[in-house]
Protein backbone atom coordinates (compact mmCIF):
# COMPACT_ATOMS: atom_id res chain seq x y z
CA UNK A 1 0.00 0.00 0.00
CA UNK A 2 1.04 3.24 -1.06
CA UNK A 3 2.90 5.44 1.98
CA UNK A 4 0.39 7.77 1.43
CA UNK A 5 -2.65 10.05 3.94
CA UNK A 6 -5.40 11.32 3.21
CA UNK A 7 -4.49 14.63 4.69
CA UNK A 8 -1.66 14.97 1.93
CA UNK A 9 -2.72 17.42 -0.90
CA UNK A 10 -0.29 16.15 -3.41
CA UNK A 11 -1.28 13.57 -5.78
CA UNK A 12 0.06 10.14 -5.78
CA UNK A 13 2.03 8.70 -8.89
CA UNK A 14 0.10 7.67 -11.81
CA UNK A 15 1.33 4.08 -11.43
CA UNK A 16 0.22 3.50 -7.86
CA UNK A 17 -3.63 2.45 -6.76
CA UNK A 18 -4.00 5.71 -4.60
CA UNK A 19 -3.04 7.63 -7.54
CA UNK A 20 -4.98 5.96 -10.19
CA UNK A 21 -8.60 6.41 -7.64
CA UNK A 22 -7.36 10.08 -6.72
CA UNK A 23 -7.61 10.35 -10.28
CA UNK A 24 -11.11 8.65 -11.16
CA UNK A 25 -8.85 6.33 -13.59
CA UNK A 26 -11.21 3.56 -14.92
CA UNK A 27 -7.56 1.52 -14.32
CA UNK A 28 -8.06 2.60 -10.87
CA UNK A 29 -11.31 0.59 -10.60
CA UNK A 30 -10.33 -2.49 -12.09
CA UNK A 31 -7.27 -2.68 -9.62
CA UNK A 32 -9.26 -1.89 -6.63
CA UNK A 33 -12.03 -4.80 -7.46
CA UNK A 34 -9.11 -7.31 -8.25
CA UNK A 35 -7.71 -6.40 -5.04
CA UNK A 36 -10.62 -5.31 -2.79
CA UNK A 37 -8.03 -5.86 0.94
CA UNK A 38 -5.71 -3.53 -0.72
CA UNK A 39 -7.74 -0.89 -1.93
CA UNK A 40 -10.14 -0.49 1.08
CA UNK A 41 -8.23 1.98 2.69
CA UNK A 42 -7.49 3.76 0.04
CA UNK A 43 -11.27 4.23 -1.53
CA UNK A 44 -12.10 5.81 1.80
CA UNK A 45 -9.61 7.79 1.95
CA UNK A 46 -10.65 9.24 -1.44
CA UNK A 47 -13.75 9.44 0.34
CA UNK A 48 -12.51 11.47 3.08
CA UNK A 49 -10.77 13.67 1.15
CA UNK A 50 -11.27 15.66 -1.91
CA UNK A 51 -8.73 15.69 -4.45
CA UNK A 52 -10.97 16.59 -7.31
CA UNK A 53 -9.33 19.39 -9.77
CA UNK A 54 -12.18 21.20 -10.20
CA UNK A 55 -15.46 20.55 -8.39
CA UNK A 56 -17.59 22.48 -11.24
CA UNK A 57 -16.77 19.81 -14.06
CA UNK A 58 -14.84 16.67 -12.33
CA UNK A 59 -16.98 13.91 -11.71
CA UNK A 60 -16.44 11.22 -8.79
CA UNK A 61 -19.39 10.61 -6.54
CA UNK A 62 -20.57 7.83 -8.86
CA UNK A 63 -16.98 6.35 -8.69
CA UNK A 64 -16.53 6.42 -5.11
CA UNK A 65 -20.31 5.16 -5.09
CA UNK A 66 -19.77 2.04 -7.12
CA UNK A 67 -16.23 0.99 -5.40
CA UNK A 68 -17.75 1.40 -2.17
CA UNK A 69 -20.89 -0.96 -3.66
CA UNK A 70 -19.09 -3.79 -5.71
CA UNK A 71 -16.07 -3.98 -3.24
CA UNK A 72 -18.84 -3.88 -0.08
CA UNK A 73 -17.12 -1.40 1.98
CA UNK A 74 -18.48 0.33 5.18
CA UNK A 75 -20.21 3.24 4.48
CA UNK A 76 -18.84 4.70 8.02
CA UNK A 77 -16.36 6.88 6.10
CA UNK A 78 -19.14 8.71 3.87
CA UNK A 79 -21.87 9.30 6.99
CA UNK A 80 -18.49 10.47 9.00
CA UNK A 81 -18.08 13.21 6.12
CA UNK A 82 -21.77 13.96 5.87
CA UNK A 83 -21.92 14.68 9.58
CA UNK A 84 -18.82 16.38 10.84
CA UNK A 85 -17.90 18.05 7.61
CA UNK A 86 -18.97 21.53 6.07
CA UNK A 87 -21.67 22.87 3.50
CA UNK A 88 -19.50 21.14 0.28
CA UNK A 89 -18.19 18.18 2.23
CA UNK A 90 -22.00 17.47 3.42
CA UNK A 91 -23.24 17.79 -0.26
CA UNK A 92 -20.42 16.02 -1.22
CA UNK A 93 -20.96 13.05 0.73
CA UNK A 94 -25.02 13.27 0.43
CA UNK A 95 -24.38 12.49 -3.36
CA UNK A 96 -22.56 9.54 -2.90
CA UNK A 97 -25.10 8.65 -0.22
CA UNK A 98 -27.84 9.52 -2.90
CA UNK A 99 -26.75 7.27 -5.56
CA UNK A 100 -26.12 4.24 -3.09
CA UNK A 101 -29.80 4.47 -2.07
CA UNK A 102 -31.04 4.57 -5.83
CA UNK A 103 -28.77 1.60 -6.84
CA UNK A 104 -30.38 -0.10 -3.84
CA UNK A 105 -28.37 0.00 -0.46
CA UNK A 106 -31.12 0.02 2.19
CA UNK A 107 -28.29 1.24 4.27
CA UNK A 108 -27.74 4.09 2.31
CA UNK A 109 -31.36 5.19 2.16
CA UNK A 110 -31.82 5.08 5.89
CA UNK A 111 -28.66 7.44 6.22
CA UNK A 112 -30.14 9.58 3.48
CA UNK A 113 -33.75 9.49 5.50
CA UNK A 114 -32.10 10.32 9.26
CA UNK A 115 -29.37 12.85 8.08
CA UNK A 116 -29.22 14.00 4.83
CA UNK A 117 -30.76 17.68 3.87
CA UNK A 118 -34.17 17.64 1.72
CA UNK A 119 -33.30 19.14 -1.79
CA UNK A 120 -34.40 22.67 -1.79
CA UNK A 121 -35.88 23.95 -5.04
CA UNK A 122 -33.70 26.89 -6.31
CA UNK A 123 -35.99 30.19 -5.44
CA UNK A 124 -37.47 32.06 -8.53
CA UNK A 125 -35.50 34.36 -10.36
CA UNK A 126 -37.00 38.23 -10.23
CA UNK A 127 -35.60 40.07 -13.05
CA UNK A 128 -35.27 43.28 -12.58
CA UNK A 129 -36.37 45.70 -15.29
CA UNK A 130 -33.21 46.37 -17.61
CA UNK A 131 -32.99 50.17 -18.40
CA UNK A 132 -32.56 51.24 -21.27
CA UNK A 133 -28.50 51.19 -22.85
CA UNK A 134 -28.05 54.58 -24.66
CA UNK A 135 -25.04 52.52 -26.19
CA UNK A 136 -27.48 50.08 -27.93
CA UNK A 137 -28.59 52.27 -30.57
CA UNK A 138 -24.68 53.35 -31.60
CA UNK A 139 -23.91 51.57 -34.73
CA UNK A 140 -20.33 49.70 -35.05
CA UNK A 141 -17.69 52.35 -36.29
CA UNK A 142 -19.07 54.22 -32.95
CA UNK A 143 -19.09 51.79 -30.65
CA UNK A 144 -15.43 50.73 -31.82
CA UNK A 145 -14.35 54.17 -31.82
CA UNK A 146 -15.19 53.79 -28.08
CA UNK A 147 -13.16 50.54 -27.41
CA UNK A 148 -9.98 52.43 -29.28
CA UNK A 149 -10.29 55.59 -27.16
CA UNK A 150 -7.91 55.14 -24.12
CA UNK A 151 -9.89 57.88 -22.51
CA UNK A 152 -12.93 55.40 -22.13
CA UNK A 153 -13.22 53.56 -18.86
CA UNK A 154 -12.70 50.35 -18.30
CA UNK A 155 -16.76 49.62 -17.14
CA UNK A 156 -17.60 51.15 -20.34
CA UNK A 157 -15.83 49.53 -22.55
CA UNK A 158 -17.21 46.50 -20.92
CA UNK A 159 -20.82 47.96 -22.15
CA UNK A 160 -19.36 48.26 -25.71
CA UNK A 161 -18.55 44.73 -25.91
CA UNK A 162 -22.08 43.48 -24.37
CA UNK A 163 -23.49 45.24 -27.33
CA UNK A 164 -21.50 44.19 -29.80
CA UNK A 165 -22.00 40.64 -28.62
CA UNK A 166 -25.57 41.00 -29.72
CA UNK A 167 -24.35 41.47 -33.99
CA UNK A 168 -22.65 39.92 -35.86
CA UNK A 169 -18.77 39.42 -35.72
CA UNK A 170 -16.98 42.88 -36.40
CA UNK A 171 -13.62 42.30 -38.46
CA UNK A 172 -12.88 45.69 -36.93
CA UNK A 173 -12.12 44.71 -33.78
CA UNK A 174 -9.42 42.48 -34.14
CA UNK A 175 -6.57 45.22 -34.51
CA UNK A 176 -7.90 46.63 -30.96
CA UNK A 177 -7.64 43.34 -29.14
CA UNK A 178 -4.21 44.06 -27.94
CA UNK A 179 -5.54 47.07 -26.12
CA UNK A 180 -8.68 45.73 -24.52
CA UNK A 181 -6.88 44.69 -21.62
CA UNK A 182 -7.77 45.54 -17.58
CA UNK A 183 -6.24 48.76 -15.82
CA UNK A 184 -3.40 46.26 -14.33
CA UNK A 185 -2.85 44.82 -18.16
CA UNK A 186 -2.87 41.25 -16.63
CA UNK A 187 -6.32 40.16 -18.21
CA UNK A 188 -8.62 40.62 -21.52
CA UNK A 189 -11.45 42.85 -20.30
CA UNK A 190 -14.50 40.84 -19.69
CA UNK A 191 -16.51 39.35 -22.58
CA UNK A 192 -13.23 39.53 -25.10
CA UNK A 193 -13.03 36.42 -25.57
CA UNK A 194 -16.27 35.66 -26.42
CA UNK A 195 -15.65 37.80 -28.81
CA UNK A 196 -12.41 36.25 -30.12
CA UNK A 197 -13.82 32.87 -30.49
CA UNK A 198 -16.83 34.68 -32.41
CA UNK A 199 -14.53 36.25 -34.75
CA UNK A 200 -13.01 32.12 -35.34
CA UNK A 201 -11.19 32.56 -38.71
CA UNK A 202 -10.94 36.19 -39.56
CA UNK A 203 -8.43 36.74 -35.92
CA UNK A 204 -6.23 33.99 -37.36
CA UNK A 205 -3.68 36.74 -39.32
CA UNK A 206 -3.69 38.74 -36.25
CA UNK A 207 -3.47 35.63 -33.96
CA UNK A 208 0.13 34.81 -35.06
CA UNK A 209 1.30 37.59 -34.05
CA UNK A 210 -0.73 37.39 -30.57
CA UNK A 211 0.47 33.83 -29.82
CA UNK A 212 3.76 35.34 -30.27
CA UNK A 213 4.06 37.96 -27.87
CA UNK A 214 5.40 38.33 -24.28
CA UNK A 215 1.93 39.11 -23.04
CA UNK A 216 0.33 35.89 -21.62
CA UNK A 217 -3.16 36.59 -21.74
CA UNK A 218 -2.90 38.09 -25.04
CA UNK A 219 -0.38 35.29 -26.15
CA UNK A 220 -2.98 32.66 -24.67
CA UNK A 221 -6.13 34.11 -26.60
CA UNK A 222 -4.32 34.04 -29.92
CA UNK A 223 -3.10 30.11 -29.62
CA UNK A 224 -6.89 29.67 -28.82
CA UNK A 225 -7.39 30.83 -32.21
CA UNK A 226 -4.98 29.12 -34.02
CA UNK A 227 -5.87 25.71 -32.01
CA UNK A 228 -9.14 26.12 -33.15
CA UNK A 229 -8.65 28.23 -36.99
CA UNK A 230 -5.24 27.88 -37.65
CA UNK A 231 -3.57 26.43 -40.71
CA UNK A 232 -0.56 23.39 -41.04
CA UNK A 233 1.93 26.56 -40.36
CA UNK A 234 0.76 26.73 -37.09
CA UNK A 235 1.60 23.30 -35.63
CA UNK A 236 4.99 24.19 -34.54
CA UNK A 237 3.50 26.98 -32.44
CA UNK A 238 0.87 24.61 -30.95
CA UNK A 239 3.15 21.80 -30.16
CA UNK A 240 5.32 24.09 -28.35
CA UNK A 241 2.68 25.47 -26.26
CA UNK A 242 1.51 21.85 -25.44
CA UNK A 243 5.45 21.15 -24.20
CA UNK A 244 5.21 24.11 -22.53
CA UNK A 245 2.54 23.50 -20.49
CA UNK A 246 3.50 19.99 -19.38
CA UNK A 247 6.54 20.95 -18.35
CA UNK A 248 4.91 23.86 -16.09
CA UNK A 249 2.27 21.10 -14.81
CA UNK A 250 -0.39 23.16 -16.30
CA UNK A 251 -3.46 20.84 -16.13
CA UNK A 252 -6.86 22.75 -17.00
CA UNK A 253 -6.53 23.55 -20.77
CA UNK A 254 -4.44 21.58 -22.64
CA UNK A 255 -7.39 19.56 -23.58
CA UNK A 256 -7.51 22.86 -26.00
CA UNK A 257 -3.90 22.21 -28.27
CA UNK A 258 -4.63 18.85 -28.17
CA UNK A 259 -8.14 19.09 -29.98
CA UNK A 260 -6.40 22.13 -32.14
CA UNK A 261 -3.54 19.64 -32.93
CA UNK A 262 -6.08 16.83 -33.59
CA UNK A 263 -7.28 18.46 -36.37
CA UNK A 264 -4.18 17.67 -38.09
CA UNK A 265 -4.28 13.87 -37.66
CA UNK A 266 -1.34 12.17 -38.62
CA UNK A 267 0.95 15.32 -39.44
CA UNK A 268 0.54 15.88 -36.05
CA UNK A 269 1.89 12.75 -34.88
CA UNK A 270 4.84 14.38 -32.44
CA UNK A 271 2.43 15.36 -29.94
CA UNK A 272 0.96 11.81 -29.64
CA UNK A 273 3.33 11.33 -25.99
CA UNK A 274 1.77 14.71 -25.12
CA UNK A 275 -1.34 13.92 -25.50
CA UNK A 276 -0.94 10.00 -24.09
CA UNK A 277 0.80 11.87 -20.86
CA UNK A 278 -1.77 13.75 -20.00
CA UNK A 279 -4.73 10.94 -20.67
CA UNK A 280 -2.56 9.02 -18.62
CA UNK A 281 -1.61 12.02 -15.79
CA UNK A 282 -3.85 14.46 -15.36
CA UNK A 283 -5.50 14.70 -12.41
CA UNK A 284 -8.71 16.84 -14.13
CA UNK A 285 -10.87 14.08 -15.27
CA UNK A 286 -13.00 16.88 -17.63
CA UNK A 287 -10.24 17.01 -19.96
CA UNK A 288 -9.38 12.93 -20.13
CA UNK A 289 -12.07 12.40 -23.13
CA UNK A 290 -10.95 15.19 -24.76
CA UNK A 291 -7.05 13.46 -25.07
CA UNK A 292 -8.50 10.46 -26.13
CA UNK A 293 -10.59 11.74 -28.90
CA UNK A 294 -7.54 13.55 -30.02
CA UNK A 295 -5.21 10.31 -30.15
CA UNK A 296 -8.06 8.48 -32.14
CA UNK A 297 -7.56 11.82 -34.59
CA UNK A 298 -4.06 11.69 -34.87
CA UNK A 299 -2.79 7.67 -34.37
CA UNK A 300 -5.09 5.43 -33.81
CA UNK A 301 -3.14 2.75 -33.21
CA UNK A 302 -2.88 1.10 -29.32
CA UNK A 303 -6.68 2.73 -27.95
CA UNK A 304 -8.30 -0.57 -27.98
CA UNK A 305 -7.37 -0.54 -24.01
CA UNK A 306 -7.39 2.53 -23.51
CA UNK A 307 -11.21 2.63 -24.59
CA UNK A 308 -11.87 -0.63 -22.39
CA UNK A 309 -10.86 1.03 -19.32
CA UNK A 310 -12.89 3.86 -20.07
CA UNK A 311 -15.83 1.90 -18.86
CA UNK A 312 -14.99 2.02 -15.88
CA UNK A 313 -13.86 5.69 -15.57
CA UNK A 314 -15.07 8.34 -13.23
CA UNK A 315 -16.27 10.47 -15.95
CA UNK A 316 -19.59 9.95 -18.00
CA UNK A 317 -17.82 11.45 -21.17
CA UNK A 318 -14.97 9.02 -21.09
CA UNK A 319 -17.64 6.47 -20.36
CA UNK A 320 -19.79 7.11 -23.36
CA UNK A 321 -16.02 7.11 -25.33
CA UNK A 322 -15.96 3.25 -23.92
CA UNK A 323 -19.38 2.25 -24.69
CA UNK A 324 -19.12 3.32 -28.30
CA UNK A 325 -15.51 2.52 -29.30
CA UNK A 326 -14.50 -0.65 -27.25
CA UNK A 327 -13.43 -3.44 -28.83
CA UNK A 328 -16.04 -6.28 -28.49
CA UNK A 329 -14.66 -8.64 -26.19
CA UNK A 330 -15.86 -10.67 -23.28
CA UNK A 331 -15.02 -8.43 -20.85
CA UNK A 332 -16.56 -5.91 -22.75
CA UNK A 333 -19.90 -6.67 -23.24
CA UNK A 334 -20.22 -7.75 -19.33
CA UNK A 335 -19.12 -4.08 -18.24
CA UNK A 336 -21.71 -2.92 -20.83
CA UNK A 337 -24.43 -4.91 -19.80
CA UNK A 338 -23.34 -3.50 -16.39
CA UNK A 339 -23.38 -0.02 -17.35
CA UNK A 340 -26.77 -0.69 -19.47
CA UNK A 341 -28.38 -1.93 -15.73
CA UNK A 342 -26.74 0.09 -13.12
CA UNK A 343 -29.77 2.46 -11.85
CA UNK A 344 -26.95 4.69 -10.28
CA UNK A 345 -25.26 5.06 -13.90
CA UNK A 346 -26.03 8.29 -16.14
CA UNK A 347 -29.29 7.81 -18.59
CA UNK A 348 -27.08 8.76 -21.15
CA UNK A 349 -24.24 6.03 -21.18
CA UNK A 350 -26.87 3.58 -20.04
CA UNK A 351 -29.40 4.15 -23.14
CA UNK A 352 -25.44 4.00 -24.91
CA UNK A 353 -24.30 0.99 -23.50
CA UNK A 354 -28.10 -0.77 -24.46
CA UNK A 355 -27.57 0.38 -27.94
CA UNK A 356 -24.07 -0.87 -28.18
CA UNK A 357 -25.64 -4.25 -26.71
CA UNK A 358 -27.77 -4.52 -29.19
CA UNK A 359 -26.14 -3.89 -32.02
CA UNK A 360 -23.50 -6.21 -31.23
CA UNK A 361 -26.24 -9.31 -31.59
């Protein structure tokens, strides 16, 4: 077992157990239910402590919920969490809880009856009446005029680009960019790069030269563009980014060269240990199907696995990846079936997995 707490913040190495279930690895879960003595320590620690990147998009309650089920561990960790921990650590735990009682636990639904929260419906929104925006009925060269006047405030300018958000993409705003940065330089003024990725294409020219300067915000909007517009020139640029941000153990967003270098396929083929690395690293399960989809784009070659083991994954993306692209093997069709019967599992991947059933015969 892994020399490792559940009070430590770091993650664990890829290759261990505790590293592949801090991670939500679907390798993670076939380990653990091969070896349930070994892993049983280690699932609740993941339970007692939250090493998920980013709450907002990183799935692992139904993870945690399904080792905890098929390995039949105590459920003492989770209603330990649920009672002594705070408003996110309660919900936290009252999902896990949640799914356990749908998939059947009677356990789980009397710890969901005595102590966890009723679901309270989100309270009506009352909009306020919007007044009117004299800046509305300013057509383009005057509302850009305003975004290249340094005298113009920063709030304002703001207003300019809610406007212009409402017509069509303005070619004209591309050679202001540069300028449409906050008081403190250090970020694009809000709605920018909606604005950017609106403009898709036609910033491309312009984007080169953004992706090559020394400001990083500036520099990071323009190798947006040319992940998602650029032409065969522009791999170099992209590649190096992608190196760049491995080295610096950048983990939310390189999901974004690796789609712009899928789009290559096979000229692309240097990045393919990138893009592997960081399916097999990366601690924000969001971005795994993402790196997978790209290899499938640019080599093909060695995802029959990889796709198998998405089954059992922590996200429903990488799931759906597994239920549609897995070879058909044994193993394969009884993790489908699996998937296509779990009442705890996502409607999506199960109607997916039933499909995939089917059509296999």
């Amino acid at each position: 077992m892994p020399d490792e707490t559940e009070d430590d913040d770091h993650y664990a190495p890829p290759s261990t157990l505790l590293g592949l279930l801090q991670r939500g690895r679907g390798e993670g879960a076939l380990r653990a239910t091969a070896d349930p003595a070994e892993a049983a320590d280690l699932v609740h620690a993941c339970v007692r402590h939250d090493w998920v990147w980013d709450i907002l998009v990183d799935e692992r309650a139904l993870y945690l919920a399904r080792l905890l089920r098929d390995l039949e561990l105590s459920l003492d960790p989770v209603v330990e969490v649920l009672t002594a921990g705070d408003e996110y650590h309660h919900d936290r735990a009252a999902e896990i809880l949640r799914l356990l009682a749908r998939g059947g636990s009677e356990e789980a639904q009397e710890v969901v009856r005595l102590h966890v929260r009723a679901e309270e419906p989100y309270p009506p929104v009352r909009k306020k009446p919007q007044q009117p925006n004299p800046l509305a009925d300013l057509d383009n060269p005057r509302l850009l005029a305003l975004l290249a006047d340094p005298g113009v405030p920063e709030d304002e300018k703001t207003e300019v680009l809610r406007v212009l958000r409402r017509r069509d993409p303005d070619p004209g705003l591309v050679p202001l960019v540069p300028s449409l940065a906050t008081a403190d330089g250090l970020r694009p003024l809000v709605l920018l790069g909606d604005h950017i990725r609106g403009l898709g294409a036609l910033a491309v020219p312009a984007a080169r030269d953004w992706a090559a300067s020394g400001t990083r915000w500036l520099a990071r909007e323009g190798l947006r563009v040319l992940a998602s517009h650029g032409e065969e020139r522009d791999l170099p640029v992209l590649l190096a980014e992608l190196r760049r941000q491995w080295a610096d153990d950048v983990w939310c967003g390189p999901m974004d060269m690796a789609r712009g270098l899928a789009r290559f396929g096979p000229k692309a083929a240097d990045a393919v240990p990138l893009i592997r690395g960081y399916w097999y690293d990366t601690p924000h399960s969001y971005e795994r199907p993402a790196y997978l989809e790209a290899l499938a784009e640019i080599d093909t070659g060695g995802l029959d696995t990889a796709y198998a083991v998405s089954l059992w994954d922590c996200q429903s993306g990488a799931r759906l990846l597994g239920v549609r692209r897995a070879p058909d093997q044994p193993p394969v069709r009884e993790r489908l079936a699996y998937l296509r019967d779990d009442p705890m599992e996502d409607p999506e991947v199960r109607n997916a997995a039933a499909a995939r059933l089917a059509g296999l015969g």
